[in-house]
N, C-alpha and C. Protein backbone atom coordinates (compact mmCIF):
# COMPACT_ATOMS: atom_id res chain seq x y z
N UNK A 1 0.82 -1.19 0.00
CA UNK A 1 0.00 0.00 0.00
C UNK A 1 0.87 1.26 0.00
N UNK A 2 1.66 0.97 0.75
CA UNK A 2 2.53 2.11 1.21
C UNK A 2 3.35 2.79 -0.79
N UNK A 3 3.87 1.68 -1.70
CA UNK A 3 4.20 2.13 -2.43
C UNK A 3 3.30 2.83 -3.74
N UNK A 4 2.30 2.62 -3.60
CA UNK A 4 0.68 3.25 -4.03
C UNK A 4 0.74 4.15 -3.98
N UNK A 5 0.64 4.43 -2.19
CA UNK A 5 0.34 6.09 -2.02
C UNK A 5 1.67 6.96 -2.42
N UNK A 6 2.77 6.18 -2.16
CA UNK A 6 3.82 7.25 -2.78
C UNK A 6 3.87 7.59 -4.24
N UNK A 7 3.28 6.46 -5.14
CA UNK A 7 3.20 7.26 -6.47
C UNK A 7 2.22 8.20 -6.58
N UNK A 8 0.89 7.47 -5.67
CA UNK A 8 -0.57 8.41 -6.09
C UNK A 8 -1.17 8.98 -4.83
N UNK A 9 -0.07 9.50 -4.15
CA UNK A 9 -0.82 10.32 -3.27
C UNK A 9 -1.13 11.83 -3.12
N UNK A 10 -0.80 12.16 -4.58
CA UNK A 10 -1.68 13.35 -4.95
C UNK A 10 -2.81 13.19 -5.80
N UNK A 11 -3.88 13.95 -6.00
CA UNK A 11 -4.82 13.84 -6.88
C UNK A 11 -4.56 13.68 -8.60
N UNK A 12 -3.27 14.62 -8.95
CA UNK A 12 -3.19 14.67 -10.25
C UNK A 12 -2.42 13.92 -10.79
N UNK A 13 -1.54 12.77 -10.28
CA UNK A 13 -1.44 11.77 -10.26
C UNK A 13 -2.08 10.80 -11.69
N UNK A 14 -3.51 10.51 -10.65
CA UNK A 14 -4.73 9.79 -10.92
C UNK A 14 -5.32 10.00 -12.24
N UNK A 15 -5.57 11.43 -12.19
CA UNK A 15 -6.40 12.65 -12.91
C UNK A 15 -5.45 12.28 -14.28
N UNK A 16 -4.66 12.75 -14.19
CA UNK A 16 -3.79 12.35 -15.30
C UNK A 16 -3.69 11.06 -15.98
N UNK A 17 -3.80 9.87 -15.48
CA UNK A 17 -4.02 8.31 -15.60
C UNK A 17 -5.48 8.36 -16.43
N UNK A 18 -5.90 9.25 -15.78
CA UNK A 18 -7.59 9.03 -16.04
C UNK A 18 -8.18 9.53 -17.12
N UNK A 19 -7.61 10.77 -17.22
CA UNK A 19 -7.49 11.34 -18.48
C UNK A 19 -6.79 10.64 -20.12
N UNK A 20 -6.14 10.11 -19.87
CA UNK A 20 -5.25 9.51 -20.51
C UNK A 20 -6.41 8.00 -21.19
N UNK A 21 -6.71 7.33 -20.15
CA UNK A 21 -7.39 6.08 -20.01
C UNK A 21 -8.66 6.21 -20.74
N UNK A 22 -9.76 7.33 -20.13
CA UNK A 22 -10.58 7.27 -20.26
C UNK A 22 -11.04 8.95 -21.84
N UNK A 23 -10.54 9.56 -21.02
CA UNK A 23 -10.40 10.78 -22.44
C UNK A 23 -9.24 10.59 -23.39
N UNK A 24 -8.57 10.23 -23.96
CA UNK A 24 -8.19 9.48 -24.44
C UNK A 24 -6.73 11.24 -24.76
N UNK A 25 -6.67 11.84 -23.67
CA UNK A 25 -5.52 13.05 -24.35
C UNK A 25 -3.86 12.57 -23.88
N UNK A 26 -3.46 12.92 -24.71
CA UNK A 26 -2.00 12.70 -25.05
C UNK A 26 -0.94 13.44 -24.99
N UNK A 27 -1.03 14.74 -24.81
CA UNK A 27 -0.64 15.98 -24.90
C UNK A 27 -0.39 16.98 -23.45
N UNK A 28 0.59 17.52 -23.35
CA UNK A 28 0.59 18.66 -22.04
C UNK A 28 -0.11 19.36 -21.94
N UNK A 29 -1.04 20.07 -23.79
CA UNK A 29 -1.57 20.91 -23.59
C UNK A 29 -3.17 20.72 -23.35
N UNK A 30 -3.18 19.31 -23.75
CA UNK A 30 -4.71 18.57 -23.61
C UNK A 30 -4.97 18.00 -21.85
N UNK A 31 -3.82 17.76 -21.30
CA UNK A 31 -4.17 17.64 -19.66
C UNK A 31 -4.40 19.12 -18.75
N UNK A 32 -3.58 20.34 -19.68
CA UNK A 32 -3.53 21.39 -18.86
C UNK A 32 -5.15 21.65 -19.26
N UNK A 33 -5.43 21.56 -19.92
CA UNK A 33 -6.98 22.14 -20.24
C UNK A 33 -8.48 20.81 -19.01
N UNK A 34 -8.15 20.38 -18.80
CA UNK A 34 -8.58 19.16 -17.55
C UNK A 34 -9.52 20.54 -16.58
N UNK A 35 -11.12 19.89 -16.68
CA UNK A 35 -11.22 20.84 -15.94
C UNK A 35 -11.27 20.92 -14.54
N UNK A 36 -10.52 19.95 -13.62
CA UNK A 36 -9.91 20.08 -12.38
C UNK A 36 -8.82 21.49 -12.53
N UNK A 37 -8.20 21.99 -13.59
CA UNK A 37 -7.44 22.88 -13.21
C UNK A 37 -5.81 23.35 -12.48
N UNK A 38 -4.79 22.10 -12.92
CA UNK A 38 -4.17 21.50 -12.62
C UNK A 38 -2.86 22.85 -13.40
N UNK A 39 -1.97 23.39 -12.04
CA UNK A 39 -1.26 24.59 -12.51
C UNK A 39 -0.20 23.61 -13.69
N UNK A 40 0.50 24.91 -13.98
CA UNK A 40 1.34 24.03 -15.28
C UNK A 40 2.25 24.13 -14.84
N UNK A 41 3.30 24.34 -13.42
CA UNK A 41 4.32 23.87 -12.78
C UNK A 41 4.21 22.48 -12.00
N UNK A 42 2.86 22.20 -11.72
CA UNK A 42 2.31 20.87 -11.13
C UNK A 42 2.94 20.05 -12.59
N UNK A 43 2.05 19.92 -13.37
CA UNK A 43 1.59 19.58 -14.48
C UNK A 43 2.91 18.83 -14.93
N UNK A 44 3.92 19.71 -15.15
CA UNK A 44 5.16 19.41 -15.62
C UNK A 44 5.60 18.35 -14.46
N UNK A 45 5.79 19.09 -13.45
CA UNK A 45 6.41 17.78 -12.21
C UNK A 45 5.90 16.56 -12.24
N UNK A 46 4.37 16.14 -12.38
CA UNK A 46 3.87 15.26 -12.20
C UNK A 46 4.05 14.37 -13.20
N UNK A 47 3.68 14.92 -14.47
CA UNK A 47 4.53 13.92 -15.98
C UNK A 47 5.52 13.31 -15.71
N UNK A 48 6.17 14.40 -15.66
CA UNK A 48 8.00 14.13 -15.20
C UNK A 48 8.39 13.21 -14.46
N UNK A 49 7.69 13.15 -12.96
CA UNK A 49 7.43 12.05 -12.27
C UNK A 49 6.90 10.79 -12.59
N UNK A 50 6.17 10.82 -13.30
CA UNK A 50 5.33 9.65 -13.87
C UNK A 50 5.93 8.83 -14.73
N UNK A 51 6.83 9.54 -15.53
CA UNK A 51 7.63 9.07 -16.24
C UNK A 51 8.71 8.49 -15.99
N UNK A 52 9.16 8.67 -14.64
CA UNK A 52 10.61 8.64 -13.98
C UNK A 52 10.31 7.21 -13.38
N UNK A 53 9.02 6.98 -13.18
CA UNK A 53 8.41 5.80 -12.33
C UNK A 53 8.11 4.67 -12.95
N UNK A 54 8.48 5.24 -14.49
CA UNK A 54 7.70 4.12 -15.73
C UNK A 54 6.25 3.62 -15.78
N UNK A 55 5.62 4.74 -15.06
CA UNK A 55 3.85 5.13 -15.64
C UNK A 55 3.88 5.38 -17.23
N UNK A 56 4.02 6.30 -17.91
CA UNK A 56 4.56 7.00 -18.87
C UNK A 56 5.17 6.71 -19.45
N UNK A 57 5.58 6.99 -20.98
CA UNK A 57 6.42 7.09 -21.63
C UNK A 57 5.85 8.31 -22.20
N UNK A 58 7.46 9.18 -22.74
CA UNK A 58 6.76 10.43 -23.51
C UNK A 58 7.86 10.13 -24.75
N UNK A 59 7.17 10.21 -26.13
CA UNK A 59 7.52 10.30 -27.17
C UNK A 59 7.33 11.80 -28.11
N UNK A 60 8.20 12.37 -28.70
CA UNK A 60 7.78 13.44 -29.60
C UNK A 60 6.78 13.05 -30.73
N UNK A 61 6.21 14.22 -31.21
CA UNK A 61 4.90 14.02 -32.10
C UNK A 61 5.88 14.08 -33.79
N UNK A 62 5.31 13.02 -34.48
CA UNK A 62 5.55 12.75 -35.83
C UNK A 62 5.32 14.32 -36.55
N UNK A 63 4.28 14.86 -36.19
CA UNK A 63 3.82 15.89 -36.83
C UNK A 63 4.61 16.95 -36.49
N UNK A 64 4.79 17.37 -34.98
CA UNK A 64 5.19 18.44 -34.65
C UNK A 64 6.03 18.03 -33.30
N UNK A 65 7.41 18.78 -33.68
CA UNK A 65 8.39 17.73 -32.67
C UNK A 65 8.40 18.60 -31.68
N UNK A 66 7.75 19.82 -31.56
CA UNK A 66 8.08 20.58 -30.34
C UNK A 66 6.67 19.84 -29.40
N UNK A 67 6.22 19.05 -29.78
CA UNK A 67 4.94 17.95 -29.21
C UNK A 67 5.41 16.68 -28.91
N UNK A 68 4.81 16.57 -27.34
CA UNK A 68 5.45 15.45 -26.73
C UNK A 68 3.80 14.48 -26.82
N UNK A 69 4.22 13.40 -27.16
CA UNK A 69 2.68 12.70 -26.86
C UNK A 69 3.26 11.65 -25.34
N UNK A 70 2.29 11.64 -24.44
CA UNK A 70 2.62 10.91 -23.45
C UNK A 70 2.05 9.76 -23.43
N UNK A 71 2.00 8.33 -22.86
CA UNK A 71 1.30 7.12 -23.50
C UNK A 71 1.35 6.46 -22.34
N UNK A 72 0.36 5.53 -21.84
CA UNK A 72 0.69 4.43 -20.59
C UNK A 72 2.06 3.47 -21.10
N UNK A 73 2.39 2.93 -20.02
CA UNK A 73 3.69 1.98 -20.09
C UNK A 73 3.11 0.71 -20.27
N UNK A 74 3.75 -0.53 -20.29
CA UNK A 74 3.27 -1.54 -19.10
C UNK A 74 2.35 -1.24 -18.15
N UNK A 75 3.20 -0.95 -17.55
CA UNK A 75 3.29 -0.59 -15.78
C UNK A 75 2.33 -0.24 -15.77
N UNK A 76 2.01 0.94 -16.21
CA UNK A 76 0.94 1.75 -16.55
C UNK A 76 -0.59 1.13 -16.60
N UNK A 77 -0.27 0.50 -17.75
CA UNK A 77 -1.39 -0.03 -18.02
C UNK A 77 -1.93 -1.14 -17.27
N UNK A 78 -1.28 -1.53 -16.36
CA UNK A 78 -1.75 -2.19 -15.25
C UNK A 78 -2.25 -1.50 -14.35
N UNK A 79 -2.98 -0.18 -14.26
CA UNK A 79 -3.25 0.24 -13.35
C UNK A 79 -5.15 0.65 -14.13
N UNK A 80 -5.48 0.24 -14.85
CA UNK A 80 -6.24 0.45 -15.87
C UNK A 80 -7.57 0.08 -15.09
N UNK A 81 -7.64 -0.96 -14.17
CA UNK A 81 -8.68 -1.46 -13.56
C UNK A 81 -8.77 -0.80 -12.31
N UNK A 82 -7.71 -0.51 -11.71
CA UNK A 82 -7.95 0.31 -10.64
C UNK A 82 -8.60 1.92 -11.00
N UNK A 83 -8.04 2.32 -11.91
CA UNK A 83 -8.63 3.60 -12.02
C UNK A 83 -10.11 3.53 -12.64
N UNK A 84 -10.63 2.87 -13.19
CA UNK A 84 -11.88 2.50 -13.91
C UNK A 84 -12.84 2.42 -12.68
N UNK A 85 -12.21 1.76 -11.46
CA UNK A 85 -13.16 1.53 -10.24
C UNK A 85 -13.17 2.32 -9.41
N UNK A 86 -12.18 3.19 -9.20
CA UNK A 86 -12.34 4.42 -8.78
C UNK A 86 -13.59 5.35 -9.52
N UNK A 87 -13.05 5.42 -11.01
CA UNK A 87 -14.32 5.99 -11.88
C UNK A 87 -15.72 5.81 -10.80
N UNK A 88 -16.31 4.21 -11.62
CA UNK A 88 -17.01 4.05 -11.29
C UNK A 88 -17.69 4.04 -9.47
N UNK A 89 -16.65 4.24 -8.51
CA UNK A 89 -17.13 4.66 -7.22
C UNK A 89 -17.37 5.93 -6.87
N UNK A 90 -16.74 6.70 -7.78
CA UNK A 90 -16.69 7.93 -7.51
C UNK A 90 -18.24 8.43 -8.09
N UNK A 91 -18.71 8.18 -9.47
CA UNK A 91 -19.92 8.18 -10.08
C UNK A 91 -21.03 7.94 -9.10
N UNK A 92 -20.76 6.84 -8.37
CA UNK A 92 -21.92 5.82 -7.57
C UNK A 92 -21.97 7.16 -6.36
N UNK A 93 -20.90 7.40 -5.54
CA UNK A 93 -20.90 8.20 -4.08
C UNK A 93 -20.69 9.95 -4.39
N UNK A 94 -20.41 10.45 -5.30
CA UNK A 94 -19.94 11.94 -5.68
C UNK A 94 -21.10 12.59 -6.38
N UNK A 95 -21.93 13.29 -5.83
CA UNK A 95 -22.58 14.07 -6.41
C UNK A 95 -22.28 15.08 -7.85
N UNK A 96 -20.77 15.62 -7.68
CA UNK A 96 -20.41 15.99 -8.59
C UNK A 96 -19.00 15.84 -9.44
N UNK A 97 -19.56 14.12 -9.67
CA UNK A 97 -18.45 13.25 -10.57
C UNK A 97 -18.85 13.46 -12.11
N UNK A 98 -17.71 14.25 -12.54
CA UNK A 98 -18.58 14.63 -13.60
C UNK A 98 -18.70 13.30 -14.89
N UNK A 99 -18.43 12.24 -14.74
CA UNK A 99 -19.08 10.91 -15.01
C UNK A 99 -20.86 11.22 -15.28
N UNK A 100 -21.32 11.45 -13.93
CA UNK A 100 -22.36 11.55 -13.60
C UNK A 100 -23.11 12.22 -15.38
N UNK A 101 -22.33 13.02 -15.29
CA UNK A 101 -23.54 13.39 -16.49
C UNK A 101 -23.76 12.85 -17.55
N UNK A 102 -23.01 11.86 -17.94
CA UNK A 102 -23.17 10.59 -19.26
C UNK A 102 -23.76 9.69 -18.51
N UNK A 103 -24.77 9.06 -17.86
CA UNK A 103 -25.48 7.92 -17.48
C UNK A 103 -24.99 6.82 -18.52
N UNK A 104 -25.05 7.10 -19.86
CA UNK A 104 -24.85 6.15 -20.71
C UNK A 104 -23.19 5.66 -20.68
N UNK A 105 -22.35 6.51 -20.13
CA UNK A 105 -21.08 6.44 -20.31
C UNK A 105 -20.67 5.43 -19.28
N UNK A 106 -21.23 5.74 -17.76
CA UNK A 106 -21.19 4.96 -16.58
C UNK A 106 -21.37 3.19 -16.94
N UNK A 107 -22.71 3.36 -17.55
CA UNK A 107 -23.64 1.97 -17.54
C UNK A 107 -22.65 0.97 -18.76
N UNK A 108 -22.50 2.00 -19.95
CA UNK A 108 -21.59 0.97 -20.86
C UNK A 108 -19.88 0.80 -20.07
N UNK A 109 -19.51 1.72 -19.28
CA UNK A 109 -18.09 1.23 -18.22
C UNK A 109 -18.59 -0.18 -17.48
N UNK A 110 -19.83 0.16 -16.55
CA UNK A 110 -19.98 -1.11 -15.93
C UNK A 110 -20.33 -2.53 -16.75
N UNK A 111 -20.32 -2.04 -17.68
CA UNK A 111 -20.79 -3.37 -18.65
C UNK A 111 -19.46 -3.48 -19.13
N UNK A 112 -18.48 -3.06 -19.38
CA UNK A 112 -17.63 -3.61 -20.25
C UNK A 112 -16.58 -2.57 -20.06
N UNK A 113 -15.81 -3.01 -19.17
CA UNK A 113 -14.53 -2.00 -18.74
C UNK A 113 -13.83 -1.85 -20.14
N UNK A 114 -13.79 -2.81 -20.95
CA UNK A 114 -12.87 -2.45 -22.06
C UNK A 114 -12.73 -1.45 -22.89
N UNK A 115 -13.92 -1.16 -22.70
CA UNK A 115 -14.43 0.22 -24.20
C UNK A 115 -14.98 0.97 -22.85
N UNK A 116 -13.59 1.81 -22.61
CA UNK A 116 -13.67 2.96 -21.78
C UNK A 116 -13.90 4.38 -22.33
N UNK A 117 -13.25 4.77 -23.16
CA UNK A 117 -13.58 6.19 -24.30
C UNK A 117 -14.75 6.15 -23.73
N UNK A 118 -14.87 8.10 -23.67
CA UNK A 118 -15.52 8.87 -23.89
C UNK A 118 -15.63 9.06 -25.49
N UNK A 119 -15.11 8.79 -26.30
CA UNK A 119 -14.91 9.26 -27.28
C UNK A 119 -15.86 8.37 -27.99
């Protein structure tokens, strides 16, 4: 447990995982726009971190190299079920999970973790 909370014992952490997982963004400038609101000195540390931990991998963009695309690892992607159930607890107990407002988005997660997109 203990090595859990040291990777994810901040919120943006998660947020970032989640984003990634479930909104499907790739980009520094697509997490800074997250509307939790996440400063862009955080923002940077936390990648950075994430990456250092082998959550992450960050690759430059084919298109535009001053564009980093960031991607789950492995590692990473082993964390895919945990954050999905968080999702979904947070939906069930949070009045304002913003989950909540796709009913349809929730119900097809609980049916079938696989086809997570929002998209």
């Amino acid at each position: 447990m203990n090595y859990g909370v040291e990777i994810f014992g901040d919120r943006w952490s998660l947020l970032i995982i989640r984003d990634i997982v479930i909104v499907g963004k790739k980009t520094y400038g697509e997490f800074l726009k997250s509307e939790e609101g996440i400063a862009t000195n955080v923002l940077a540390s936390r990648l950075a971190f994430l990456e250092g931990q082998g959550i992450l991998s960050k690759a430059p963009s084919a298109d535009d190299r001053r564009k980093d695309f960031y991607t789950l690892t492995e590692k990473g992607l082993d964390l895919i079920s945990m954050v999905l159930n968080i999702v979904l607890w947070s939906a069930k107990y949070d009045s304002k999970s913003y989950v909540r407002r796709s009913e349809e988005f929730v119900a097809r997660l609980s049916r079938s973790p696989t086809h997570v997109s929002e998209r």
